[in-house]
Each structure stands twice: as C-alpha cells, then as structure tokens.
C-alpha atoms as a PDB file:
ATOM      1  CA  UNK A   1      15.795  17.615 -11.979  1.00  0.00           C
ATOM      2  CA  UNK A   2      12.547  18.556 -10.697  1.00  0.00           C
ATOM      3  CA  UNK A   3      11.373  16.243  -8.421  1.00  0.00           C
ATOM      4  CA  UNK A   4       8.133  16.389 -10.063  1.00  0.00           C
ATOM      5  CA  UNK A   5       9.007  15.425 -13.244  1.00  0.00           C
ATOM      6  CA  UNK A   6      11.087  12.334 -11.586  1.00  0.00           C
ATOM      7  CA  UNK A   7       9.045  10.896  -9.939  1.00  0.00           C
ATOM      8  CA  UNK A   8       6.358  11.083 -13.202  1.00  0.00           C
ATOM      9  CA  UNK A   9       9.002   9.401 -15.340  1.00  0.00           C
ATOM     10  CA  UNK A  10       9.479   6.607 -12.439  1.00  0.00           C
ATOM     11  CA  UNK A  11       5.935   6.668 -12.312  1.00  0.00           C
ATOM     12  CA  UNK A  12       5.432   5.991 -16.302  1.00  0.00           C
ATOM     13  CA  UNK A  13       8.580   3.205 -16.259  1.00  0.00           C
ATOM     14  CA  UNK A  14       7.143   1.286 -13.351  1.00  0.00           C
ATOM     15  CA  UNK A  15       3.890   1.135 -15.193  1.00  0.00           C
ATOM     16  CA  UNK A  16       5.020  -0.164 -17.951  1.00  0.00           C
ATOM     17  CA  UNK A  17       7.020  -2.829 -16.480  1.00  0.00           C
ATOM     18  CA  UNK A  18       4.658  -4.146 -14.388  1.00  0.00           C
ATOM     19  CA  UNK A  19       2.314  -4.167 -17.423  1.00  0.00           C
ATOM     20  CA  UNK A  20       4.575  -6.360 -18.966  1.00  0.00           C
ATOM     21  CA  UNK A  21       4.580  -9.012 -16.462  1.00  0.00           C
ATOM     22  CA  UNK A  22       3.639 -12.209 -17.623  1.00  0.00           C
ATOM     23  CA  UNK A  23       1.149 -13.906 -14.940  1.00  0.00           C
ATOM     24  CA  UNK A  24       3.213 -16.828 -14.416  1.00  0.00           C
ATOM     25  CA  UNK A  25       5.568 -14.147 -12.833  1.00  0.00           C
ATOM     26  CA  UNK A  26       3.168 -11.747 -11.036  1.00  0.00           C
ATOM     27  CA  UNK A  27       1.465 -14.877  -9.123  1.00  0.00           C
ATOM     28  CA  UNK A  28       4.566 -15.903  -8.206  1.00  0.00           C
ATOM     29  CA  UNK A  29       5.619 -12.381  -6.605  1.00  0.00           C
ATOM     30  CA  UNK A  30       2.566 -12.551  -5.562  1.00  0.00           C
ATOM     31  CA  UNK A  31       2.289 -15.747  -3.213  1.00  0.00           C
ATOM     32  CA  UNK A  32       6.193 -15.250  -2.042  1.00  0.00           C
ATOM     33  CA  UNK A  33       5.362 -11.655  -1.094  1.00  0.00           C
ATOM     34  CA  UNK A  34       2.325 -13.056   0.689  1.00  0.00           C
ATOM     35  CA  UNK A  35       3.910 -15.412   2.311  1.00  0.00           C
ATOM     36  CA  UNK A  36       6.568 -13.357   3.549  1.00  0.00           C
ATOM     37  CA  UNK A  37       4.068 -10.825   5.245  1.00  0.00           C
ATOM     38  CA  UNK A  38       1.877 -13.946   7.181  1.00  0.00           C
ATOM     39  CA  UNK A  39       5.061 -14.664   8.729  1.00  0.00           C
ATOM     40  CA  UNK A  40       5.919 -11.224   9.731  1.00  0.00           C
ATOM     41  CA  UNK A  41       2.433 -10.050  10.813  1.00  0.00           C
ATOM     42  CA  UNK A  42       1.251 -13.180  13.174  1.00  0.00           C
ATOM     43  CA  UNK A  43       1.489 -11.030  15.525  1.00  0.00           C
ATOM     44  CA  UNK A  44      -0.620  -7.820  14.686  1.00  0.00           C
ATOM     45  CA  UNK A  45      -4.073  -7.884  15.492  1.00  0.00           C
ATOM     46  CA  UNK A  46      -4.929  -4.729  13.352  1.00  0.00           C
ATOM     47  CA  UNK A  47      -3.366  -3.917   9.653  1.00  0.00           C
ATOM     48  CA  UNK A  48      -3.986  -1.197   7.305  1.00  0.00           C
ATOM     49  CA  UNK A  49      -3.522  -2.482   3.788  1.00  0.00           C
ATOM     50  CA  UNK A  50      -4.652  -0.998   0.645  1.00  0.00           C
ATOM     51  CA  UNK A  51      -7.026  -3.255  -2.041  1.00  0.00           C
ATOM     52  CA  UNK A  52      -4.965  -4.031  -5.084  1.00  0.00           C
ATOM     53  CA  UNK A  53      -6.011  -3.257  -8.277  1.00  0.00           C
ATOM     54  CA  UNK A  54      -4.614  -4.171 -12.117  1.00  0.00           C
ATOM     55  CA  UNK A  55      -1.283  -5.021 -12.092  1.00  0.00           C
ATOM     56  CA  UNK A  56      -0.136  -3.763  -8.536  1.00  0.00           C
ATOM     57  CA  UNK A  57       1.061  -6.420  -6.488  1.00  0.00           C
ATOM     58  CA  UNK A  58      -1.781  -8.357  -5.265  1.00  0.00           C
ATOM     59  CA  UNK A  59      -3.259  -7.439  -1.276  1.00  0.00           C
ATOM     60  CA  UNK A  60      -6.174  -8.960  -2.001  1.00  0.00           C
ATOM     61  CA  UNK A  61      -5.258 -12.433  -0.914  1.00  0.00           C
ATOM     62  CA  UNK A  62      -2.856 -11.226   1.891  1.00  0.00           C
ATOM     63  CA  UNK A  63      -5.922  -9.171   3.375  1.00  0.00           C
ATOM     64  CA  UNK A  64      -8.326 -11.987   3.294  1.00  0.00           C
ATOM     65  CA  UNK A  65      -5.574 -14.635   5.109  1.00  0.00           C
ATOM     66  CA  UNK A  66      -5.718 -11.922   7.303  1.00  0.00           C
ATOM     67  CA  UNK A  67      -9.513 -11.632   7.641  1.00  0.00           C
ATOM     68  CA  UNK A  68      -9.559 -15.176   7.940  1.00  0.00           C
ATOM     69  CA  UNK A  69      -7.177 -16.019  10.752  1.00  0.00           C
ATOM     70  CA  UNK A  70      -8.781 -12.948  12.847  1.00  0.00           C
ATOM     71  CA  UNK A  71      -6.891 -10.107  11.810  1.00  0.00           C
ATOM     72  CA  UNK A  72      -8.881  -6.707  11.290  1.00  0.00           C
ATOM     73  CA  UNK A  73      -7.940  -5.439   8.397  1.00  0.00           C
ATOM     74  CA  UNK A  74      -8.139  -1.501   7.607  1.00  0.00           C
ATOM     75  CA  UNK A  75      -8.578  -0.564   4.264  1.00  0.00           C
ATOM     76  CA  UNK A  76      -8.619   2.947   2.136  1.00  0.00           C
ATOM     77  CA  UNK A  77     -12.145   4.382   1.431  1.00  0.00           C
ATOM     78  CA  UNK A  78     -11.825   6.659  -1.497  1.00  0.00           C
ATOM     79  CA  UNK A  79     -15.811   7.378  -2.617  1.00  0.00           C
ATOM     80  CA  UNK A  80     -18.836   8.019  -1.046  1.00  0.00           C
ATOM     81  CA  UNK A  81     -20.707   4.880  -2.329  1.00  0.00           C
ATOM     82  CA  UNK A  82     -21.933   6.400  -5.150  1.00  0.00           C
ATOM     83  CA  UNK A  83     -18.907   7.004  -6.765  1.00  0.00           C
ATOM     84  CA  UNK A  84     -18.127  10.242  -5.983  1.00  0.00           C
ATOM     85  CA  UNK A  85     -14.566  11.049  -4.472  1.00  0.00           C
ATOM     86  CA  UNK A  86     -14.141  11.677  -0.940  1.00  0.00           C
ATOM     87  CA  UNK A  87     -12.433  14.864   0.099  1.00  0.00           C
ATOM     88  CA  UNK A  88     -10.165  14.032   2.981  1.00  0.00           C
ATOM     89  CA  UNK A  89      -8.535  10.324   3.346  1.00  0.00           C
ATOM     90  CA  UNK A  90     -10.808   7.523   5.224  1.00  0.00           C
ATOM     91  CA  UNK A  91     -11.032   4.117   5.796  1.00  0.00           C
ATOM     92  CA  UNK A  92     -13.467   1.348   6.531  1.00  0.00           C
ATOM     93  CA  UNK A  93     -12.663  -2.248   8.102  1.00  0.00           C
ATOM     94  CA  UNK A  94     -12.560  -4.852   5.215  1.00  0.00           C
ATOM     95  CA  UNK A  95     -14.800  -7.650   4.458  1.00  0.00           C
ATOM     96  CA  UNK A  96     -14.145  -9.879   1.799  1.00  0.00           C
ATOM     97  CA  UNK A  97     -18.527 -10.478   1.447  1.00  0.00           C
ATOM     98  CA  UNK A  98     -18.497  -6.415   0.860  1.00  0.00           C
ATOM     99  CA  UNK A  99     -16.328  -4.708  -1.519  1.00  0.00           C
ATOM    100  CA  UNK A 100     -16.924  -2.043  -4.240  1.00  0.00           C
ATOM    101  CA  UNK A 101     -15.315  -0.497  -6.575  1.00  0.00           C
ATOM    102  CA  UNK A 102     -14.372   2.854  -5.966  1.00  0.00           C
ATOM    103  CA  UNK A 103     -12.162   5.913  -7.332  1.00  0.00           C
ATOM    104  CA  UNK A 104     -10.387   4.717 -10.450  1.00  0.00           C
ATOM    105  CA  UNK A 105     -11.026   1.061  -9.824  1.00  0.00           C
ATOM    106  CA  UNK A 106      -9.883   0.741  -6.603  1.00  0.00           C
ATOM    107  CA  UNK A 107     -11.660  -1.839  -4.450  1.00  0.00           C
ATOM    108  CA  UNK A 108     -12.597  -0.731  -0.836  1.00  0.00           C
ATOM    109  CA  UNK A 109     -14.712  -1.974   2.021  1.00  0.00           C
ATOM    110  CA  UNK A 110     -18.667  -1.319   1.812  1.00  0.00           C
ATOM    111  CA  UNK A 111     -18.337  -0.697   5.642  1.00  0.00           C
ATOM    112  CA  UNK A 112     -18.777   2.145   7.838  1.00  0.00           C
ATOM    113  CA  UNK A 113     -16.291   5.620   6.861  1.00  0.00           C
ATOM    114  CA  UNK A 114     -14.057   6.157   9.331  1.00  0.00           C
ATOM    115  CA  UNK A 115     -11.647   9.578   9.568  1.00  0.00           C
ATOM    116  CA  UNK A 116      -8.057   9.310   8.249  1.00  0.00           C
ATOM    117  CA  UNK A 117      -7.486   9.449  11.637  1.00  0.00           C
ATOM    118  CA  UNK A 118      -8.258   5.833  12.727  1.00  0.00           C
ATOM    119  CA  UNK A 119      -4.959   4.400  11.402  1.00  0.00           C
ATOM    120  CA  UNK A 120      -3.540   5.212  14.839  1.00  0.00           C
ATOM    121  CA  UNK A 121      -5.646   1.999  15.549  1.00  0.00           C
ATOM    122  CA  UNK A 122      -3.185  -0.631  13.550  1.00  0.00           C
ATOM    123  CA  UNK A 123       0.143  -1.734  14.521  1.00  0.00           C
ATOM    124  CA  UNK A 124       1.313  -2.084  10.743  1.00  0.00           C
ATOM    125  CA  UNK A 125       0.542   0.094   7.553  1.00  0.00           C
ATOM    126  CA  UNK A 126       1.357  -1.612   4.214  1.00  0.00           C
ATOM    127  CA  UNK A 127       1.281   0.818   1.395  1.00  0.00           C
ATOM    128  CA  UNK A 128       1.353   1.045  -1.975  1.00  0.00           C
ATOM    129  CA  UNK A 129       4.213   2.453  -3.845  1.00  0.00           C
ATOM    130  CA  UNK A 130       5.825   2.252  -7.285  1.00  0.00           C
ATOM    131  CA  UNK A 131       9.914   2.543  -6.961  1.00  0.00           C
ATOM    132  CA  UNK A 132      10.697   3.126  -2.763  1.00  0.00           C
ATOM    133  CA  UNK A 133      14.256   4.391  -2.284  1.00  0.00           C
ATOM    134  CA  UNK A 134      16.949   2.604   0.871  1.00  0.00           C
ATOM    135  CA  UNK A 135      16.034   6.037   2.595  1.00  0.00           C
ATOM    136  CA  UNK A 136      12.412   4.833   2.492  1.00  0.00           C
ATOM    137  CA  UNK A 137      11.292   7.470   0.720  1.00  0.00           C
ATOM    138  CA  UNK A 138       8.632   6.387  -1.888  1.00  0.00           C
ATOM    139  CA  UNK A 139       7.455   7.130  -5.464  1.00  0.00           C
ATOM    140  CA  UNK A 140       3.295   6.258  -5.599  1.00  0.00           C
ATOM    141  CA  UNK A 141       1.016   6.872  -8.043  1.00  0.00           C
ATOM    142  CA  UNK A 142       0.639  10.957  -7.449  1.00  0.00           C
ATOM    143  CA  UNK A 143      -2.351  11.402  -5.149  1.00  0.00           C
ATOM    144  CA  UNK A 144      -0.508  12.160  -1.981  1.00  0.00           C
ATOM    145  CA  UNK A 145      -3.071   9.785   0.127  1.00  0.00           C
ATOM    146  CA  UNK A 146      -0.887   7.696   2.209  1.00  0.00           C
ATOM    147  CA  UNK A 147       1.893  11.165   2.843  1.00  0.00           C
ATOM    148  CA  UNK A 148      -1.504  12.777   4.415  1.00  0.00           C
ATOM    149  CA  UNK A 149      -2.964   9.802   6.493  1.00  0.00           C
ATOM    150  CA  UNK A 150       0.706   8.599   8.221  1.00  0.00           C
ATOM    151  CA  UNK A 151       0.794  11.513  10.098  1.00  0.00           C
ATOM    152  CA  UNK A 152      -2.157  10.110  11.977  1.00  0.00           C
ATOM    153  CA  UNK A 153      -0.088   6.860  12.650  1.00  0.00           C
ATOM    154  CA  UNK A 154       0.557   5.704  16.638  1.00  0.00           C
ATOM    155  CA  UNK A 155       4.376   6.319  17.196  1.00  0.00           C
ATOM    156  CA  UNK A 156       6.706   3.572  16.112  1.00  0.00           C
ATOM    157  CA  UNK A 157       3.854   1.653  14.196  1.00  0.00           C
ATOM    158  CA  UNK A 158       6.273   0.443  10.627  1.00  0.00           C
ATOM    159  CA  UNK A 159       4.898   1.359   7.397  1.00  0.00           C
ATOM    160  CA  UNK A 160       6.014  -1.665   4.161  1.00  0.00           C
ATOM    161  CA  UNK A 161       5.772  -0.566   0.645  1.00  0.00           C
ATOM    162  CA  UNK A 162       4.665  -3.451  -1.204  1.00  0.00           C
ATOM    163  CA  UNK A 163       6.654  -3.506  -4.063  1.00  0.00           C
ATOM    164  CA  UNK A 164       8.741  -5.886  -6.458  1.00  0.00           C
ATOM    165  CA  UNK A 165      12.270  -6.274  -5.809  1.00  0.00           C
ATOM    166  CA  UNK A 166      13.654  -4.440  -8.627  1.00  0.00           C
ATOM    167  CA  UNK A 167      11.646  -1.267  -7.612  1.00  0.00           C
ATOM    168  CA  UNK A 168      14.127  -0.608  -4.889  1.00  0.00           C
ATOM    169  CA  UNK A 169      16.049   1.925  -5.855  1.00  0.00           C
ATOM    170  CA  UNK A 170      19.194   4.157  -4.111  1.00  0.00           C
ATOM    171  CA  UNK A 171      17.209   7.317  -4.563  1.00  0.00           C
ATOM    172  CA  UNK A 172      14.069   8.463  -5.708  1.00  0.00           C
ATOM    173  CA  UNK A 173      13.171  12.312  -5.819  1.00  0.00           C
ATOM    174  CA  UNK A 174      11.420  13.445  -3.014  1.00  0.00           C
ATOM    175  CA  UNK A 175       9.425  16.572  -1.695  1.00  0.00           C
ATOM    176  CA  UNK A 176       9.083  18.272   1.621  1.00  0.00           C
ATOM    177  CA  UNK A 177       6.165  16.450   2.396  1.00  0.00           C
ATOM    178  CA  UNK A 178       6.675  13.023   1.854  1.00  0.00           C
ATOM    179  CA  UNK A 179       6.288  10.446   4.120  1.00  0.00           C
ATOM    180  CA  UNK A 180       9.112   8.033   4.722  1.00  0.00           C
ATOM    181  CA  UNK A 181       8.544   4.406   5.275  1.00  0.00           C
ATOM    182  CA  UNK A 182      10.301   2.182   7.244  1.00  0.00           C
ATOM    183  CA  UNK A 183      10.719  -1.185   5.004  1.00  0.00           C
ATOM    184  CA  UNK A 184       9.779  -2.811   1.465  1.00  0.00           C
ATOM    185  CA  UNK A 185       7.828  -6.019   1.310  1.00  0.00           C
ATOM    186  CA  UNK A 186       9.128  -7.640  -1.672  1.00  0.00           C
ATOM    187  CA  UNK A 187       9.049 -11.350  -3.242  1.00  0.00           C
ATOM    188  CA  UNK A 188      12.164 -11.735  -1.679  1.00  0.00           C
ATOM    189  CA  UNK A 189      11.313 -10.930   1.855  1.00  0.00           C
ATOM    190  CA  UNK A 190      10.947  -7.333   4.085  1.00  0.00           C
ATOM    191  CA  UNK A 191      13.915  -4.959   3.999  1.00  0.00           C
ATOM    192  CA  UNK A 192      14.390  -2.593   6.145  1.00  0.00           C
ATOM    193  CA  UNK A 193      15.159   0.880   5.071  1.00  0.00           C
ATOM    194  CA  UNK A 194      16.291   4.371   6.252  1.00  0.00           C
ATOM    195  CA  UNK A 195      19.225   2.287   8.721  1.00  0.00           C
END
C-alpha cells in the first residue's frame, strides 16, 4: 500500500477514536500519562513539548508542572502573531500567562521566535503523534514539523510520542524521511522502542 494513503487511513481511525472518548476516560489518560512523565523528567532542566489541542492527549498540564517546578519548557511556534503561518519550524519558551492561538488552533507561546534550530537546547523532545510503531516510527497529523526540526536535536537527546496505549502499533507505513523516535509516553508508562 502506499504509504501515503496508510498513514491517512491511520490518521482518519485515530481521529475518530479519540473523538469518541468519553472525558471520564481522556482525564484519566491524561493525569496517569502526566504523572508518568514528572517522574521520568525530574531530571531535565529543558523540554520541548508541543501545546495540546482538542482531543490530543493533554500537554498542557504536564508543561505547566513543568513551568512550575523550574523546568523551561520549549514549545512549537507555528504563526507570526497575526495568524499567518510561519514558513520554516520555530519555537518560543512557554509561559502559561502568554499563550495564543495559532495555526489551526494550536496554542503556542507569545514569546520571542526562535529558529528550529534551538531544540539542540533540551535534553527531551515529547512529540505528538497519532499511531507510533515498536520501530518508533510515527504516524502524525501530516505536516512533517517534528521529521524537519529533530534533525536539529543534540545527539542522544530521546524523543516520546505522547500517545494512548492502544495507538502502539507493530508497524505503521513510513517514508524516507521520517524521523524515528525513541519511546511512547502512554497512560501506562514510557516504552521504549526501536530495541
């Protein structure tokens, strides 16, 4: 099959589950998967972590723990401010006091643009992604942001997909250039992938 069409059809089922979510269910993903990354990330002093939006599983807590305990937290930039889209990937440092919304409802820092570049500043990326594969290979939503700005990424920094358990799968198509990552955050705790 062509991997384009695969990953749309993964792309259209995740969507629909998640949709479907009661929130009962979703908070509850949502505070185990949080919890789960606190424990795991006491130790980094700077995170990249994309803004959640809709029914993705929720960063917007996790990044203001973060904020809170002292953690920088760097966070996608996808408009100029006046809601037109940026060309090339950047990134601002998040604030909880000053947040827009951005491309397609995205929240994002009102904070200074920095290049994709500045990733190489964090020692963990969390990402967004619908279905991730035990390769690490992941399905997003089609934009090809994070498989551009991870090249930027210090050596040996990890890179989680936050995603629900059941969006683990054995394979997902993939193309020459994606990106893999190196574990899934889930409700149930980080797994490593790609061993």
């Amino acid at each position: 099959m062509d991997p384009q069409l695969g990953k749309e059809e993964l792309r259209c089922r995740c969507l629909a589950r998640r949709a479907a979510l009661d929130h009962r269910t979703r908070m509850s993903r949502d505070d185990r998967r949080t919890e789960h990354a606190m424990s795991r990330l006491l130790w980094a002093h700077k995170v990249a972590l994309y803004l959640s939006r809709g029914d993705e599983p929720d960063t917007m807590d996790l990044a203001d723990t973060l904020v809170m305990i002292g953690k920088k937290v760097l966070a996608p930039v996808l408009t100029d401010g006046r809601g037109h889209p940026l060309h090339e990937p950047a990134w601002a440092w998040y604030d909880s006091k000053n947040v827009r919304t951005g491309l397609w409802q995205i929240p994002e820092p009102i904070a200074p643009v920095l290049p994709a570049s500045a990733i190489d500043q964090v020692e963990v990326v969390l990402c967004s992604a619908l279905f991730v594969d035990r390769s690490g290979y992941r399905v997003g939503v089609g934009g090809g942001w994070y498989d551009r700005v991870l090249t930027y990424r210090a050596r040996g920094v990890p890179v989680w997909a936050v995603v629900n358990n059941d969006e683990i799968l054995d394979e997902v198509p993939r193309e020459p250039w994606d990106k893999p990552v190196t574990a899934a955050l889930t409700p149930s705790g980080l797994h490593l992938l790609g061993q």
